[in-house]
N, C-alpha and C. Protein backbone atom coordinates (compact mmCIF):
# COMPACT_ATOMS: atom_id res chain seq x y z
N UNK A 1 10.12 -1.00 -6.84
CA UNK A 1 10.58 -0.49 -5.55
C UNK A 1 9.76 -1.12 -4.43
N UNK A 2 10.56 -1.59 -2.88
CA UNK A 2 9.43 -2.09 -2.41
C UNK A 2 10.37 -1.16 -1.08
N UNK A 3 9.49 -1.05 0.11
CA UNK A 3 10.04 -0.38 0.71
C UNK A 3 10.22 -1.29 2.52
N UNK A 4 11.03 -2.53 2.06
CA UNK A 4 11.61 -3.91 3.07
C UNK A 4 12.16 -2.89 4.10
N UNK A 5 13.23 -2.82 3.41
CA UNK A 5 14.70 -2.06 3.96
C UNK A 5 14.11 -1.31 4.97
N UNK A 6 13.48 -0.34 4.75
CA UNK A 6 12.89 0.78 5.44
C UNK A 6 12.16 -0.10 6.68
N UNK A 7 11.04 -0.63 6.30
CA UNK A 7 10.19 -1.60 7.57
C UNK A 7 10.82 -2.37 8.08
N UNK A 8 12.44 -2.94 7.75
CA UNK A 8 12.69 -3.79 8.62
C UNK A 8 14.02 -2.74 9.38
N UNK A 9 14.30 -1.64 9.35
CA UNK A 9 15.29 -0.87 9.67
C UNK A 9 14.10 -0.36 10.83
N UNK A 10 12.89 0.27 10.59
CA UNK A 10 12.47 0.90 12.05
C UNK A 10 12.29 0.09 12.72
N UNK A 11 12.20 -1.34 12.88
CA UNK A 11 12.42 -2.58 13.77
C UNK A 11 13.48 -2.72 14.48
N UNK A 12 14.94 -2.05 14.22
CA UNK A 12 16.22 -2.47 14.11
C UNK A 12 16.34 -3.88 14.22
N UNK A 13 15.57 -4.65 13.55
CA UNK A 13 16.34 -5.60 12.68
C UNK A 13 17.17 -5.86 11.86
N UNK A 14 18.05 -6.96 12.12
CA UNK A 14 19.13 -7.11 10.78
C UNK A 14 18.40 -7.94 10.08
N UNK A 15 19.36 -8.08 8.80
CA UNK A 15 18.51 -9.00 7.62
C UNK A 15 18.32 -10.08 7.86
N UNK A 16 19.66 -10.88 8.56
CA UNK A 16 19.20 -11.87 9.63
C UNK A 16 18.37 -12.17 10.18
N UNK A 17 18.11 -11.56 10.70
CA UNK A 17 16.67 -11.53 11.81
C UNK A 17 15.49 -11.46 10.88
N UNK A 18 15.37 -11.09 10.20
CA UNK A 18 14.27 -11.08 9.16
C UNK A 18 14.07 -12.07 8.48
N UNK A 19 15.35 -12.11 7.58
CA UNK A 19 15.80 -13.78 6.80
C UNK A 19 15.12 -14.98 7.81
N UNK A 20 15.44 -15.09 9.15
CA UNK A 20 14.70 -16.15 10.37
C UNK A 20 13.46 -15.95 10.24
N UNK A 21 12.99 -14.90 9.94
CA UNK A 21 11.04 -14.66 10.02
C UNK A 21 10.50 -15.58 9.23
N UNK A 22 11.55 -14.96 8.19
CA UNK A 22 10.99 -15.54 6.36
C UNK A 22 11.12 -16.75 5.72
N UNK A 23 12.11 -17.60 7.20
CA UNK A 23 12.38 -18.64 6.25
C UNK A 23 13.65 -18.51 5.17
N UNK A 24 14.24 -17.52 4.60
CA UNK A 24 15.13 -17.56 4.09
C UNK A 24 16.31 -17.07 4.30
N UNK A 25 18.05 -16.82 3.51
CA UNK A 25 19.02 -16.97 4.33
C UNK A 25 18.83 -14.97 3.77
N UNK A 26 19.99 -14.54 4.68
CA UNK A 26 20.01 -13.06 4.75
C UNK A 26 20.04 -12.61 3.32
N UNK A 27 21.44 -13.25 2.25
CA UNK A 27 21.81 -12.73 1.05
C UNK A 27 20.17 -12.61 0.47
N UNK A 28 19.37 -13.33 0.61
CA UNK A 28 18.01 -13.56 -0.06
C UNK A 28 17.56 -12.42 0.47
N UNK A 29 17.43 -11.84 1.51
CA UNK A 29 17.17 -10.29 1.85
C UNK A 29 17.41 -9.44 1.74
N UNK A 30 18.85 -9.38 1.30
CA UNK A 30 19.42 -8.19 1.07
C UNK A 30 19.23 -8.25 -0.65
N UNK A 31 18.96 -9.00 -1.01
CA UNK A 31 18.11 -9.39 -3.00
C UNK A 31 17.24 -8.42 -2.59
N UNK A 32 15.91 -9.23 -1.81
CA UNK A 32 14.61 -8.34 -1.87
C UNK A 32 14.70 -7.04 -1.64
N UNK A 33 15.48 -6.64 -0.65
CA UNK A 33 15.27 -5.02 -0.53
C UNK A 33 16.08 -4.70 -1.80
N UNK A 34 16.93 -5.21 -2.43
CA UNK A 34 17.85 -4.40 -3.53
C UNK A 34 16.76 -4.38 -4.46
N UNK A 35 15.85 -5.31 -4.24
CA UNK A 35 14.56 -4.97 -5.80
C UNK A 35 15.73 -6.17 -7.55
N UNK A 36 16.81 -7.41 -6.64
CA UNK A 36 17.20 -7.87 -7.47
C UNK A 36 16.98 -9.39 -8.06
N UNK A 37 15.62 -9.26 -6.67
CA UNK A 37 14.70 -10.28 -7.12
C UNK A 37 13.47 -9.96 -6.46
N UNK A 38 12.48 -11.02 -7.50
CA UNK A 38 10.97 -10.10 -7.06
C UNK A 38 10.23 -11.01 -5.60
N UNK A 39 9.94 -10.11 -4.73
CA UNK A 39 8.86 -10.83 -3.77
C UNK A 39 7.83 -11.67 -4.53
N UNK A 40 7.77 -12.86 -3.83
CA UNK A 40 6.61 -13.88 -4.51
C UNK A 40 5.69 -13.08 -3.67
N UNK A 41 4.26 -13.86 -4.14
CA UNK A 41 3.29 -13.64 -3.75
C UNK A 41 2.74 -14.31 -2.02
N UNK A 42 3.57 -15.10 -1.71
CA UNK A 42 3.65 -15.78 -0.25
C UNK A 42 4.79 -15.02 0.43
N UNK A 43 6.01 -14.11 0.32
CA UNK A 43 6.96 -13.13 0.63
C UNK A 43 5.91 -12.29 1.04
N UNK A 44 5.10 -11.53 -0.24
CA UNK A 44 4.71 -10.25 0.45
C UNK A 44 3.69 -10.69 1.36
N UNK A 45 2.81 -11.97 1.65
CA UNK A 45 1.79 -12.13 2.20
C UNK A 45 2.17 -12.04 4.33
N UNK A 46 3.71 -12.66 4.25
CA UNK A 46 4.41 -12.90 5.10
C UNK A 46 4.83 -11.41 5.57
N UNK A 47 5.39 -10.76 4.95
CA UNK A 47 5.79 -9.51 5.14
C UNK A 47 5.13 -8.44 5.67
N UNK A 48 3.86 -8.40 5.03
CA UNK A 48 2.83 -7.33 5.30
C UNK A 48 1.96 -7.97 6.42
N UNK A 49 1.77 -9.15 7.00
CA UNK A 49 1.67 -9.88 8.67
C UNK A 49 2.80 -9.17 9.80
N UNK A 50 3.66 -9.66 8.96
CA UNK A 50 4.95 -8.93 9.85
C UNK A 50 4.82 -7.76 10.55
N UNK A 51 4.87 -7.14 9.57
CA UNK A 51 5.01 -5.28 9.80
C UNK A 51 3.42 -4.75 9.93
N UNK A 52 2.56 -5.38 9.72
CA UNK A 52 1.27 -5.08 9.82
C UNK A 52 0.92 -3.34 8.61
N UNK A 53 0.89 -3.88 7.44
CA UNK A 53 1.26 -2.96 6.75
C UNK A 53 0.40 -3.25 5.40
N UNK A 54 -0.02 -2.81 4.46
CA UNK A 54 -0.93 -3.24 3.36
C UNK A 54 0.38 -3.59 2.20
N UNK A 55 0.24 -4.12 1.44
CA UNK A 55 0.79 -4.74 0.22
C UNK A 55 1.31 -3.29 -0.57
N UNK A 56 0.00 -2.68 -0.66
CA UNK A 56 0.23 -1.53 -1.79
C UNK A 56 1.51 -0.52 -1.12
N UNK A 57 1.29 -0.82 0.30
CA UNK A 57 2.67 0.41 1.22
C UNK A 57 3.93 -0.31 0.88
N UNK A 58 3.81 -1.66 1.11
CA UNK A 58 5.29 -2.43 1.10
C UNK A 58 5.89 -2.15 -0.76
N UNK A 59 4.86 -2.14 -1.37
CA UNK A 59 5.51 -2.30 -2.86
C UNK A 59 5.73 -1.11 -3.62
N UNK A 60 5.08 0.16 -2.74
CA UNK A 60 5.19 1.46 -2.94
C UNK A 60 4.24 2.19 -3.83
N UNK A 61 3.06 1.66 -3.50
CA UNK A 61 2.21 2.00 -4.70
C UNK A 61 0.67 2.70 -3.65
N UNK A 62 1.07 2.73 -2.76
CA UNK A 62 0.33 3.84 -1.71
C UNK A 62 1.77 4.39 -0.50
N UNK A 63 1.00 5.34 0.18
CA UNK A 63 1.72 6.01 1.07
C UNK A 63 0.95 6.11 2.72
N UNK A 64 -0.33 4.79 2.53
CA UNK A 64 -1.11 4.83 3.27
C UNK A 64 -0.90 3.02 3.64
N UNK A 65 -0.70 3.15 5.20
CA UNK A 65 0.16 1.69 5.78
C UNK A 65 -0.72 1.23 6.58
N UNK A 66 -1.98 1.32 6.45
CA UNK A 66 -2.60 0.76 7.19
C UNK A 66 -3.41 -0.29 6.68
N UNK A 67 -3.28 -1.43 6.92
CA UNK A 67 -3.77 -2.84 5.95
C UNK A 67 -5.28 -3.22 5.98
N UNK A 68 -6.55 -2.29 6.97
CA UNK A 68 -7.25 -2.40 7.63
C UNK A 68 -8.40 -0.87 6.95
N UNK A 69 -7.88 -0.53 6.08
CA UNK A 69 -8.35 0.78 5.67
C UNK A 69 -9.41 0.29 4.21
N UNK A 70 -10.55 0.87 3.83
CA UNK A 70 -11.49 0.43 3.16
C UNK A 70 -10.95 1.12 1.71
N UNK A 71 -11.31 0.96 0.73
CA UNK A 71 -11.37 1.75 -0.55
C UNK A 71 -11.37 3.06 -0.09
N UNK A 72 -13.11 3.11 0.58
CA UNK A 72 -13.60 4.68 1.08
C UNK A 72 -12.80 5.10 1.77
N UNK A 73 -12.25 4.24 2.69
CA UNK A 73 -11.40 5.40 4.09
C UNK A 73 -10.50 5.61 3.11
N UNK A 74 -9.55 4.96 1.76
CA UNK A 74 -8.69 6.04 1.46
C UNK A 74 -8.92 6.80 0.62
N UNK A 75 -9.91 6.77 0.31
CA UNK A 75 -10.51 7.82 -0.50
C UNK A 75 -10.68 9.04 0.12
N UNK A 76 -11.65 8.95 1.34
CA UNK A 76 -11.80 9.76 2.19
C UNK A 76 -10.21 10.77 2.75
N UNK A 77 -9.62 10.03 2.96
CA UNK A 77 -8.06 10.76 2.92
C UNK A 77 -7.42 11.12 2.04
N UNK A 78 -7.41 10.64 0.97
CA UNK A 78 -7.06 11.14 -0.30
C UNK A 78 -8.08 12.47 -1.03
N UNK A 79 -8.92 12.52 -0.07
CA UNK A 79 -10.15 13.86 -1.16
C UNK A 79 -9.79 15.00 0.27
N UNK A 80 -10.22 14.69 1.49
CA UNK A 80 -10.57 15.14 3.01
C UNK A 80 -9.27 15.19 3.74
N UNK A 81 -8.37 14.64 3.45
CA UNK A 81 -7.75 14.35 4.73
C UNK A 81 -7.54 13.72 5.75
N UNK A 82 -9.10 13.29 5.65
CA UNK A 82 -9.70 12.47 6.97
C UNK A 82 -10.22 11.04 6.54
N UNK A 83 -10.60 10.27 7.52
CA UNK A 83 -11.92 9.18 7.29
C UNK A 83 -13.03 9.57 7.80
N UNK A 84 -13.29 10.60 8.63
CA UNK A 84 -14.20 10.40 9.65
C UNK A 84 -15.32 11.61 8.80
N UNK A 85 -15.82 11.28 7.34
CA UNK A 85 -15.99 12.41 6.35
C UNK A 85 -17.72 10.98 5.98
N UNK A 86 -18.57 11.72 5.81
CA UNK A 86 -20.19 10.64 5.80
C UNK A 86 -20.07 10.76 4.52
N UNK A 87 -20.86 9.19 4.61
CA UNK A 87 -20.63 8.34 3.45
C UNK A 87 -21.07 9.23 2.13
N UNK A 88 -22.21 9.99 2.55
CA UNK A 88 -23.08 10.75 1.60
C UNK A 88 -22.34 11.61 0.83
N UNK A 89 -21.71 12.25 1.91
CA UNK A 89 -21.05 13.24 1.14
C UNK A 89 -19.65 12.55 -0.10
N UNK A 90 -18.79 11.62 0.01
CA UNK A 90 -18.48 10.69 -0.34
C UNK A 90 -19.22 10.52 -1.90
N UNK A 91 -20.01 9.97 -1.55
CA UNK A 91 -20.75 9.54 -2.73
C UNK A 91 -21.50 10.56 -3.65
N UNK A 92 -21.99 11.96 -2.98
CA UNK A 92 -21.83 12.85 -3.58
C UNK A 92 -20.52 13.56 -4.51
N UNK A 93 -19.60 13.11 -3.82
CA UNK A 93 -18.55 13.55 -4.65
C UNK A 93 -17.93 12.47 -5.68
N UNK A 94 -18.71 11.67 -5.39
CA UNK A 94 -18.48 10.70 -6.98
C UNK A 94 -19.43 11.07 -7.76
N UNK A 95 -20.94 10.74 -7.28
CA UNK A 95 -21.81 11.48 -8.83
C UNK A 95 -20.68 12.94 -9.17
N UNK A 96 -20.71 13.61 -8.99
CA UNK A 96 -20.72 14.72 -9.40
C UNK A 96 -19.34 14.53 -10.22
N UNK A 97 -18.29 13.33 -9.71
CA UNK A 97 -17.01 13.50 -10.70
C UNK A 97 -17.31 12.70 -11.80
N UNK A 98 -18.33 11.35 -11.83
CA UNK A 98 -18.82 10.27 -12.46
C UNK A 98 -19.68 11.63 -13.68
N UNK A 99 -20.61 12.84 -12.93
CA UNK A 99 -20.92 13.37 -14.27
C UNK A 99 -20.29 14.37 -14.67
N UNK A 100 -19.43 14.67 -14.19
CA UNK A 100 -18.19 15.40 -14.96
C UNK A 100 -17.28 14.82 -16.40
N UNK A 101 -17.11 13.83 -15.73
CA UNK A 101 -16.48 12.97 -16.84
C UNK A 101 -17.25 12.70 -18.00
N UNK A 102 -18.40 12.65 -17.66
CA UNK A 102 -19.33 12.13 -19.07
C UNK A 102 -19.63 13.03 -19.85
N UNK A 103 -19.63 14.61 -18.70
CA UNK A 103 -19.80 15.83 -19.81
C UNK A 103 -18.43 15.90 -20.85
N UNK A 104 -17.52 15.82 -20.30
CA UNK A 104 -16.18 15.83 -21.03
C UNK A 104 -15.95 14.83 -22.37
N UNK A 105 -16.67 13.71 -21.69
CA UNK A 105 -17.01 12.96 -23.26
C UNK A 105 -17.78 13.13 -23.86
N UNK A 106 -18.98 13.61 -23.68
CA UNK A 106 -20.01 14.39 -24.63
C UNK A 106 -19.40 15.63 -25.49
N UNK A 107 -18.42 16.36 -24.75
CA UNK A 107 -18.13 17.54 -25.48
C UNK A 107 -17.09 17.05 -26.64
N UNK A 108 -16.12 15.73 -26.16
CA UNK A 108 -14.88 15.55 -26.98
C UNK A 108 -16.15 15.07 -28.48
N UNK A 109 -17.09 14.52 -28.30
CA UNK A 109 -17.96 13.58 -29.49
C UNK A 109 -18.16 14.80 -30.15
């Protein structure tokens, strides 16, 4: 699933107009958003410039579109809500899941 269609629809762009971005002809666009051929690796590099958007948003494998965001900041949103959450605490909440997990494998042994 990649989510083209969608980023190039709040543009109101046609596929046309996109197809001209990309270098390629529309039918080749209306492929990519159908998911009936795969974005190369120079497509999505082009794409996610475009729309100013991270890879993982365009291919649907986050829900977080900002291409400029660290591991931590989405972590930080993904635990908080927020980014604006100190580093410490952060990293406190990894020891503590880092020794969670190990108790869990101590107990499965």
């Amino acid at each position: 699933m990649n989510r083209l269609r969608e980023l190039r629809e709040e543009r109101g762009w046609t596929q046309k107009q996109l197809g001209d971005l990309l270098k390629v002809q529309k039918a080749a666009v209306s492929k990519y958003e159908r998911g009936n051929i795969s974005l190369t690796d120079n497509l999505i590099q082009q794409i996610v410039e475009i729309f100013d958007v991270s890879a993982d948003y365009l291919l649907g494998y986050s829900d977080i579109r900002d291409p400029s965001l660290s591991q931590n900041d989405i972590l930080k949103i993904a635990l908080f809500g927020k980014r604006d959450i100190d580093d410490k605490l952060l990293a406190s909440v990894h020891d503590f899941a880092s020794f969670a997990l190990e108790q869990k494998r101590k107990n499965k042994e």
